[in-house]
Protein backbone atom coordinates (compact mmCIF):
# COMPACT_ATOMS: atom_id res chain seq x y z
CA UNK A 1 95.55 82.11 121.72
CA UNK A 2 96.93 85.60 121.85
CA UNK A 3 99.89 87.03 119.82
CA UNK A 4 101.02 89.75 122.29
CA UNK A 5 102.28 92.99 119.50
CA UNK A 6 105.46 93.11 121.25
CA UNK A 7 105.97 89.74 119.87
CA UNK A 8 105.81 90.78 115.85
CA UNK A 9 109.03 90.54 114.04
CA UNK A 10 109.98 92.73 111.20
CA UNK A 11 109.70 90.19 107.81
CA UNK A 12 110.70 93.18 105.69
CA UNK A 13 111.53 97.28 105.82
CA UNK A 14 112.01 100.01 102.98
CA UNK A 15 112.15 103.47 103.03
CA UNK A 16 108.04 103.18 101.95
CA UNK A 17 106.67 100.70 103.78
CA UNK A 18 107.44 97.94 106.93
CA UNK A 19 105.84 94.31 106.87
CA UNK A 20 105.64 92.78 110.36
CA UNK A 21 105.02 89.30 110.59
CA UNK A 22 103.34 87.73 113.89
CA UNK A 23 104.17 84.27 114.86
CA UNK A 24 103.80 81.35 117.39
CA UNK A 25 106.93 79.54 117.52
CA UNK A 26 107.98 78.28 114.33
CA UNK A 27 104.37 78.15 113.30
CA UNK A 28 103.81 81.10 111.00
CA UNK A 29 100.06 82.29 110.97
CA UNK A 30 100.20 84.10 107.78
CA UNK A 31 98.83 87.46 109.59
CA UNK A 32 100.82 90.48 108.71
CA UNK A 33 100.55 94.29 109.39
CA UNK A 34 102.03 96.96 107.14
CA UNK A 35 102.74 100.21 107.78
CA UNK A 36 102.64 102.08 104.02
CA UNK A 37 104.32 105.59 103.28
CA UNK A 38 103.98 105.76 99.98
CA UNK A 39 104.05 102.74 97.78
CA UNK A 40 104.26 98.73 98.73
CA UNK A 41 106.22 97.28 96.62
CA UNK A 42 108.11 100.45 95.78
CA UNK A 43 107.98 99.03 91.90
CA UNK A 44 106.35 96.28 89.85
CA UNK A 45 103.77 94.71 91.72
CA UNK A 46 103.00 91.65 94.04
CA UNK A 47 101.54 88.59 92.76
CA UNK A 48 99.72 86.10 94.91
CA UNK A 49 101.15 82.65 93.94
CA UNK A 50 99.41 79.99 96.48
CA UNK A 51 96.45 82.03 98.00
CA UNK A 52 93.80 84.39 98.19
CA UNK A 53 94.83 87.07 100.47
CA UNK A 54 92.68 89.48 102.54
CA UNK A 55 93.37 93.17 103.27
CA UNK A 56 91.97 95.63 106.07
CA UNK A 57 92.53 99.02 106.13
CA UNK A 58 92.92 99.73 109.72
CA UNK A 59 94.21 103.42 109.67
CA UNK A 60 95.07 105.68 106.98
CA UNK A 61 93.84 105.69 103.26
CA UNK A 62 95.30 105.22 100.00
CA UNK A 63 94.50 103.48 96.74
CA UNK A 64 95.15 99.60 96.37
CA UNK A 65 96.03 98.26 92.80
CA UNK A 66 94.48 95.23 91.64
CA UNK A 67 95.15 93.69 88.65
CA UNK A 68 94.65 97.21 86.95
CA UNK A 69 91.94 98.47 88.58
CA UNK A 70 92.52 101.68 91.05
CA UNK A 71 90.35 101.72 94.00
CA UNK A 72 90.69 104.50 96.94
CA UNK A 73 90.35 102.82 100.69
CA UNK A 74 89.92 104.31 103.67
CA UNK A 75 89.91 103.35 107.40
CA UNK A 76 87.72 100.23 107.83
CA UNK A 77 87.34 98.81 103.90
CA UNK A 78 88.59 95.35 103.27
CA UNK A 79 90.66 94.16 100.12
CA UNK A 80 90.63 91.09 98.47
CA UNK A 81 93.20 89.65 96.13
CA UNK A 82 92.34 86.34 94.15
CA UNK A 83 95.25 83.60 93.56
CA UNK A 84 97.37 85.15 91.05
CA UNK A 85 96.34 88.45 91.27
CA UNK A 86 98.83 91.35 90.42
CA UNK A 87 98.27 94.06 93.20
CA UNK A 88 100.44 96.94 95.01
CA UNK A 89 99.00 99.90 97.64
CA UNK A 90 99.94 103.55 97.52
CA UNK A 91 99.12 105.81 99.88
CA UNK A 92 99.64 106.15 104.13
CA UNK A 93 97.89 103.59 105.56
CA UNK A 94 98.09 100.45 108.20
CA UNK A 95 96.82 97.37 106.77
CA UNK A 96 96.35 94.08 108.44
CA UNK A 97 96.41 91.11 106.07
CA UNK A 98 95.68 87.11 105.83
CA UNK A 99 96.51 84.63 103.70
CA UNK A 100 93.77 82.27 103.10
């Protein structure tokens, strides 16, 4: 199966960051890219509620928040969050992510 780009929908835009969300007709993969100009969420944090969720830094590089702990990533590094982890990104950066 191939999910064409053209075919991503917008889940969710700010003035920091957009979230696209690829699907296959009402099947949602739980694949998402983001496009980050500054700081995703713009406050707070996310918290991963039902899964472990995997980062890749595909362009770009910025510093990714999780629970506490700064990292810088660059082009190419992968992030992973644990179940209930407490994470946000800051930087300019493309990251494509999975949920487990």
């Amino acid at each position: 199966m191939i999910i064409k780009n053209e075919e991503k929908q917008i889940k969710e835009q700010t003035e920091n960051y957009i979230v696209y969300d690829y699907k296959v007709g009402s099947l949602q993969t739980g694949l998402n890219t983001y496009e980050i100009h500054g700081r995703m969420p713009e406050k707070n944090y996310m918290i991963t509620r039902k899964s472990d969720r995997v980062f890749i830094v595909m362009e770009g590089t910025g510093v990714s928040y999780v629970d506490g702990i700064a990292r810088t990533v660059d082009k190419g590094d992968v992030v992973l969050v644990t179940t209930g982890a407490k994470f946000y990104f800051e930087g300019y950066m493309t990251l494509a992510g999975l949920k487990k």
